[in-house]
PDB file of N, CA and C in Angstrom:
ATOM      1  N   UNK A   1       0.879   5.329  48.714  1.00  0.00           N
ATOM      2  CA  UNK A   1       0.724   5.204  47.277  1.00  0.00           C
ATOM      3  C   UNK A   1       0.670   6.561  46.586  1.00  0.00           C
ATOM      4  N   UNK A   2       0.422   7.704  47.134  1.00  0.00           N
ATOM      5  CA  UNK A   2       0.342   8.750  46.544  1.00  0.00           C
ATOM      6  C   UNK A   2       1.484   9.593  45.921  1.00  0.00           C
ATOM      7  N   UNK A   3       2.306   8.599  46.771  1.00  0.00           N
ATOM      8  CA  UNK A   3       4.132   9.044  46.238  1.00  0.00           C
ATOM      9  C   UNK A   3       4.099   8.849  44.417  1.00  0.00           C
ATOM     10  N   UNK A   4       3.741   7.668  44.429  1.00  0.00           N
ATOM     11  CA  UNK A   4       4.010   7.154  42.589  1.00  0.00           C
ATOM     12  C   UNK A   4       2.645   7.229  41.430  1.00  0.00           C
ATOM     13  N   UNK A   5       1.916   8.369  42.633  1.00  0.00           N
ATOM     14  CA  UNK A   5       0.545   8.957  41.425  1.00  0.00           C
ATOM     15  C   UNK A   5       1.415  10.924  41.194  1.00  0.00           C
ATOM     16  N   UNK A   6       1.916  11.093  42.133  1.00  0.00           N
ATOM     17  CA  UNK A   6       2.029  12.524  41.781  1.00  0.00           C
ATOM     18  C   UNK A   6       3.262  13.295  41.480  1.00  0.00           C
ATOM     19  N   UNK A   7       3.574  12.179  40.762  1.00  0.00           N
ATOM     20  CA  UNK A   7       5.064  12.843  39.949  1.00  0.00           C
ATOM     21  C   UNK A   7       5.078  12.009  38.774  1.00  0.00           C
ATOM     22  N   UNK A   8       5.809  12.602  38.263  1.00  0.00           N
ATOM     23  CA  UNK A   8       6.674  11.908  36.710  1.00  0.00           C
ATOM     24  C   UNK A   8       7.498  11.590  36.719  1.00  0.00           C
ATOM     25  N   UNK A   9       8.421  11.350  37.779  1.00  0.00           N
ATOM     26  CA  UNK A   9       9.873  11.033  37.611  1.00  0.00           C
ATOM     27  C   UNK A   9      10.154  10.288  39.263  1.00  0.00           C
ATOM     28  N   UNK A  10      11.387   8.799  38.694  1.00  0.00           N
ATOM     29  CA  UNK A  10      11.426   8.145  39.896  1.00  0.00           C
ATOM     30  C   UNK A  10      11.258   6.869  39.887  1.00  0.00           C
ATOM     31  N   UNK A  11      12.261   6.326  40.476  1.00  0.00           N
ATOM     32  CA  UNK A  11      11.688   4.679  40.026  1.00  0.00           C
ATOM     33  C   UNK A  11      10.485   4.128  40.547  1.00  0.00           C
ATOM     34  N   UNK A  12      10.126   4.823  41.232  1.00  0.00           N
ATOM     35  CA  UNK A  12       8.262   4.403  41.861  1.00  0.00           C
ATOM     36  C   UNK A  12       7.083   4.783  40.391  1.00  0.00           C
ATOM     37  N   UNK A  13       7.303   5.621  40.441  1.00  0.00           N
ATOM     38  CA  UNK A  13       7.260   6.772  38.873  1.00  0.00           C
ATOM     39  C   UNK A  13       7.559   5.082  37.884  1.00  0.00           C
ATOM     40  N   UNK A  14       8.115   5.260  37.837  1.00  0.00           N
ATOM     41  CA  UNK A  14       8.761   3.820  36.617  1.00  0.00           C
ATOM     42  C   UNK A  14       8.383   3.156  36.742  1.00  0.00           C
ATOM     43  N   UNK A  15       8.562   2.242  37.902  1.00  0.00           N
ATOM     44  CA  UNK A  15       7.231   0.684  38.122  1.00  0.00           C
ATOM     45  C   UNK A  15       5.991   0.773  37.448  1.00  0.00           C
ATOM     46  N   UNK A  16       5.282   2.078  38.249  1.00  0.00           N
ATOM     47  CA  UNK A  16       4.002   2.347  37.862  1.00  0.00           C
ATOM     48  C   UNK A  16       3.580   2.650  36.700  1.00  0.00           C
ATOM     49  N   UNK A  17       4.188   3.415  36.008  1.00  0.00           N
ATOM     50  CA  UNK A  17       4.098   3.608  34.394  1.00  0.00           C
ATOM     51  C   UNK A  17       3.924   2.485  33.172  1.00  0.00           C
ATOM     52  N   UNK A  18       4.568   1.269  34.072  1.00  0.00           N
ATOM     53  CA  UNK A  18       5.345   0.366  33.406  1.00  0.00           C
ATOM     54  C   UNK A  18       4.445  -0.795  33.365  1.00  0.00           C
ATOM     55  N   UNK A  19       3.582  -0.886  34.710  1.00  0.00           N
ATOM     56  CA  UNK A  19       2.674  -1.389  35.313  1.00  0.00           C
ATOM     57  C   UNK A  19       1.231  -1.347  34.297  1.00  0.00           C
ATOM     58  N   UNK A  20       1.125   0.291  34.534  1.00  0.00           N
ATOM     59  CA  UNK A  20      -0.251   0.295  33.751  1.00  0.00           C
ATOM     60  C   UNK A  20      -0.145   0.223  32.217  1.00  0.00           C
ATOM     61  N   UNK A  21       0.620   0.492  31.392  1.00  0.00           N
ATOM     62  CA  UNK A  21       0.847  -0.170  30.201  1.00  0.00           C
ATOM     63  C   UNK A  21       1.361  -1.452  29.882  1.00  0.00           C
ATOM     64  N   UNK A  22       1.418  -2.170  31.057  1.00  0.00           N
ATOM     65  CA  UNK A  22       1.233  -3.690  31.100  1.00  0.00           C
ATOM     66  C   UNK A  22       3.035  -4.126  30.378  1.00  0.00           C
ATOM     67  N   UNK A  23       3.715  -3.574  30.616  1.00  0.00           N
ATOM     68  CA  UNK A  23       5.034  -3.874  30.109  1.00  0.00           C
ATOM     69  C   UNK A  23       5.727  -4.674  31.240  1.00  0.00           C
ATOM     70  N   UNK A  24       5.898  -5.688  31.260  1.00  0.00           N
ATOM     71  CA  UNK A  24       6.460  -6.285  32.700  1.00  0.00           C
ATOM     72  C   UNK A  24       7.842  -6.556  32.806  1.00  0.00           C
ATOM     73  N   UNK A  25       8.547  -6.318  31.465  1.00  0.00           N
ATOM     74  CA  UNK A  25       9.651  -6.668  31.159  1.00  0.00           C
ATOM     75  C   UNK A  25      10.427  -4.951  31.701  1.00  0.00           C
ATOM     76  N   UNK A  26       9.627  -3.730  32.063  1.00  0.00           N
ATOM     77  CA  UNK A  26      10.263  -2.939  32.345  1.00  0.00           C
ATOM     78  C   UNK A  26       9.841  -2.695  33.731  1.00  0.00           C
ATOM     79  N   UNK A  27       8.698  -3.127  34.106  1.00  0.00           N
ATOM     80  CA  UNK A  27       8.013  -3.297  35.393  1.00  0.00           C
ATOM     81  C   UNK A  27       8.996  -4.090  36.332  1.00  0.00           C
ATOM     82  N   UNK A  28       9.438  -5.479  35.875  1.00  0.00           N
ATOM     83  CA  UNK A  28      10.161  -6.326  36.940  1.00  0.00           C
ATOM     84  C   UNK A  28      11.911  -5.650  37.109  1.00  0.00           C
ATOM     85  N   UNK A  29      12.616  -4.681  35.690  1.00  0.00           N
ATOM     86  CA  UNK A  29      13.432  -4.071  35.793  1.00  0.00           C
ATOM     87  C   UNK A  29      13.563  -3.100  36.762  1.00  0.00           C
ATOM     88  N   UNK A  30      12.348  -2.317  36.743  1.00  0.00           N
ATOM     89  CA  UNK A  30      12.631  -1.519  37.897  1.00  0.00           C
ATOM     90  C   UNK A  30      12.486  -1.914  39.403  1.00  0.00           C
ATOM     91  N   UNK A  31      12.029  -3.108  39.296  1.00  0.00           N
ATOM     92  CA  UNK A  31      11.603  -3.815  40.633  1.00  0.00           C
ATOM     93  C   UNK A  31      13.279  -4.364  41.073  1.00  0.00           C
ATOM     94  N   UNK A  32      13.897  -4.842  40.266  1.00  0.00           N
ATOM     95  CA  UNK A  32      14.833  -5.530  40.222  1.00  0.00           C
ATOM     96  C   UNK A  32      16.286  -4.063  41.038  1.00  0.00           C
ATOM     97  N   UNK A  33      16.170  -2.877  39.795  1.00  0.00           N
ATOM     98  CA  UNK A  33      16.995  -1.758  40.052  1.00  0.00           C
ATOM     99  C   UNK A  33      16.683  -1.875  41.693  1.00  0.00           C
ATOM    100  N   UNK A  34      14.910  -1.472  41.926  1.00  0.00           N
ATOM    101  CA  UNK A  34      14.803  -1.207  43.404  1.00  0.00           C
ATOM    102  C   UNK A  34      16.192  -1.930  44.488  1.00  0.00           C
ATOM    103  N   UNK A  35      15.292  -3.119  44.112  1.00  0.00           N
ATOM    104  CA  UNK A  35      15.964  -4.532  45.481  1.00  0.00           C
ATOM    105  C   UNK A  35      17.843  -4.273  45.762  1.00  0.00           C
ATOM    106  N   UNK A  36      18.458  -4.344  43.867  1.00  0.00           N
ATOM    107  CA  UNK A  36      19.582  -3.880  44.107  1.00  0.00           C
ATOM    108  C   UNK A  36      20.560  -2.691  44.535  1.00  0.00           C
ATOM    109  N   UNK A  37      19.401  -1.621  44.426  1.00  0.00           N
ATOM    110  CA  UNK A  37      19.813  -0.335  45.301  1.00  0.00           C
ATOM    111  C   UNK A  37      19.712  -0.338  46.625  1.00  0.00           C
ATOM    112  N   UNK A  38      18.946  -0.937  47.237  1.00  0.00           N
ATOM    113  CA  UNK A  38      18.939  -1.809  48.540  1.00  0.00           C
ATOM    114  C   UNK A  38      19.515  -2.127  49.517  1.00  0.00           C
ATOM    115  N   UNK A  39      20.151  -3.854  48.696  1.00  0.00           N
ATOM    116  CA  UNK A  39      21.091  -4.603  48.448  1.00  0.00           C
ATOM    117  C   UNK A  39      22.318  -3.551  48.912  1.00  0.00           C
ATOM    118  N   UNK A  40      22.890  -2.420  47.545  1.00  0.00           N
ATOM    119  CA  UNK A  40      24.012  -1.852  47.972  1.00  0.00           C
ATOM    120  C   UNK A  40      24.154  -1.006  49.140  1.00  0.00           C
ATOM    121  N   UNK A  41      22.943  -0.165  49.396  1.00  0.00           N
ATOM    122  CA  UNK A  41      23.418   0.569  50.255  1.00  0.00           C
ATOM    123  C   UNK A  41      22.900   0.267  51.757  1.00  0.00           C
ATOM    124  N   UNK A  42      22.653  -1.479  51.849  1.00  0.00           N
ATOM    125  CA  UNK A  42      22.534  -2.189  53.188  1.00  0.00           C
ATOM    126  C   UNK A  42      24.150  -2.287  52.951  1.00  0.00           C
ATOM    127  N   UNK A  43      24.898  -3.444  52.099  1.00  0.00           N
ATOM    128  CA  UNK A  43      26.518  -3.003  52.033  1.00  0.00           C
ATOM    129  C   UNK A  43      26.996  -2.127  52.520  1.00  0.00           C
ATOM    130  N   UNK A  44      26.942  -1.061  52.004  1.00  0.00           N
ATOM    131  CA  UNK A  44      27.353   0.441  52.376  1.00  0.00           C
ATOM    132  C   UNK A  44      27.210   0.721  53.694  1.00  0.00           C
ATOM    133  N   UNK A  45      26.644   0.478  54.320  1.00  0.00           N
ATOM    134  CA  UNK A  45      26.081   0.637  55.744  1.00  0.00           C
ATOM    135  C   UNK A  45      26.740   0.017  56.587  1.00  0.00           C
ATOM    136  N   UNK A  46      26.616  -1.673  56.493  1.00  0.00           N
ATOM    137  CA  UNK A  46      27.453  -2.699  57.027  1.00  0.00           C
ATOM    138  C   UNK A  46      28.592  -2.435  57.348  1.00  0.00           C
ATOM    139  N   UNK A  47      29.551  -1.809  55.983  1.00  0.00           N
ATOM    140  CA  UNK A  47      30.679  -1.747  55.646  1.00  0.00           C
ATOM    141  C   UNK A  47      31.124  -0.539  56.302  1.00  0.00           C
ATOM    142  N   UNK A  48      30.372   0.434  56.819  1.00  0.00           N
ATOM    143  CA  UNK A  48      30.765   1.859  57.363  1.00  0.00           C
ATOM    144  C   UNK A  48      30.490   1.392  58.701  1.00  0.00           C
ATOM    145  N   UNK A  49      29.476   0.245  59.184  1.00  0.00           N
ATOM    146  CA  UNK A  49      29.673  -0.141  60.672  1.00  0.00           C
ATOM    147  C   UNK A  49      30.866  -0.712  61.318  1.00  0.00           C
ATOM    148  N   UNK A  50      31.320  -1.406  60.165  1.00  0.00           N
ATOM    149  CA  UNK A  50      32.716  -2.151  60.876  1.00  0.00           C
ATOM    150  C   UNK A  50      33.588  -1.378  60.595  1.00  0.00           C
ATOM    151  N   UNK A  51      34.047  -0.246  59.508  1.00  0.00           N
ATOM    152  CA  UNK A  51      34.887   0.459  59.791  1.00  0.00           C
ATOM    153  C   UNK A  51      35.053   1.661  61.164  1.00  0.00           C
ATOM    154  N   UNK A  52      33.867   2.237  61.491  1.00  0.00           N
ATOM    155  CA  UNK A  52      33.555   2.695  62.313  1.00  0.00           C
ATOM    156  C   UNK A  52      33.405   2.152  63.504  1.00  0.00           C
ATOM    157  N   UNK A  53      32.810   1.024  63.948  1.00  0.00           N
ATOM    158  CA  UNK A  53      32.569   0.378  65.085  1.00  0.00           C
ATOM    159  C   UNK A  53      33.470  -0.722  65.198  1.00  0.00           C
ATOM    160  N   UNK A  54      34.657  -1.073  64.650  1.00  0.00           N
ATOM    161  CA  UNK A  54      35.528  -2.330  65.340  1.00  0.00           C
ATOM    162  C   UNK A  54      35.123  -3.203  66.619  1.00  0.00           C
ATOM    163  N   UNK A  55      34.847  -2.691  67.449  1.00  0.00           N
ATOM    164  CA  UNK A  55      34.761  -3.292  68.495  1.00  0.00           C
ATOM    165  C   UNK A  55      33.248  -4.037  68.546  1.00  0.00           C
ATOM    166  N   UNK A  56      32.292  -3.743  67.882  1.00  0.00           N
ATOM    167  CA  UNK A  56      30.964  -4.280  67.972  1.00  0.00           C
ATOM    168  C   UNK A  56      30.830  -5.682  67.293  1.00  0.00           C
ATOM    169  N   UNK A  57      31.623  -6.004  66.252  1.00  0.00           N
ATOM    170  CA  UNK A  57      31.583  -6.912  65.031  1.00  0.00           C
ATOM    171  C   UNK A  57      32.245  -8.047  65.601  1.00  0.00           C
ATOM    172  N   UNK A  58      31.484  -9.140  66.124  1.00  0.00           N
ATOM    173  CA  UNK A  58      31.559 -10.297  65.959  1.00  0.00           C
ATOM    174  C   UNK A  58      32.558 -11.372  65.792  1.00  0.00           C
ATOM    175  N   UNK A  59      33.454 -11.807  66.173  1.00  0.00           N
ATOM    176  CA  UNK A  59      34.340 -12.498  66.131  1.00  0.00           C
ATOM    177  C   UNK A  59      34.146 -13.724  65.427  1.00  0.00           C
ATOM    178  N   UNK A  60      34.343 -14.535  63.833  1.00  0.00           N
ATOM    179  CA  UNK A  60      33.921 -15.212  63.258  1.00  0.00           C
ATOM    180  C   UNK A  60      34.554 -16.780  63.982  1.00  0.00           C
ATOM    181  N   UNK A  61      33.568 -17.683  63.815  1.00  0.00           N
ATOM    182  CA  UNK A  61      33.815 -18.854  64.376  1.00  0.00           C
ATOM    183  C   UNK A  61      34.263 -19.086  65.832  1.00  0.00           C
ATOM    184  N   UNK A  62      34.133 -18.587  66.575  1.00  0.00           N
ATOM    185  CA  UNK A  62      33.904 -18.834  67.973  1.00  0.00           C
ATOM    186  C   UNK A  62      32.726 -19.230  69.033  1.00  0.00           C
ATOM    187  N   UNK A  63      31.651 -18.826  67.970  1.00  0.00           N
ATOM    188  CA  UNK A  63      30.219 -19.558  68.817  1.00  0.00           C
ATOM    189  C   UNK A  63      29.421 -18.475  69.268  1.00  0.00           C
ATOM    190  N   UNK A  64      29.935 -17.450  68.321  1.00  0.00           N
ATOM    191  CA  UNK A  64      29.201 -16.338  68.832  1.00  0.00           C
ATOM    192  C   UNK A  64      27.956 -15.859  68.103  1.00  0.00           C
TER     193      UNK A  64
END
């Protein structure tokens, strides 16, 4: 927790700000930004495994 007491800047920074002035409409935004930055760069990842690793990825519909 000490990450989003000792700075000013940051979407941890943002929740928290957002939090204690009770604004939830910018509170659940940044919660939301979080999940979808996430989201993309689990994608991103995925997407650099199968380009990179061909051979590891799963053969769809075979029972595997």
């Amino acid at each position: 927790m000490a990450e989003t007491f000792a700075t000013r800047e940051g979407i941890g920074w943002y929740i928290m700000d957002a939090w204690t002035r009770i604004d939830y409409v910018r509170m659940y935004a940044g919660i939301a930004a979080l999940a979808l930055a996430g989201l993309g760069i689990t994608a991103a990842i995925d997407l650099a495994d199968r380009l990179t690793c061909p051979w590891a990825v799963p053969e769809q519909g075979r029972g595997n």
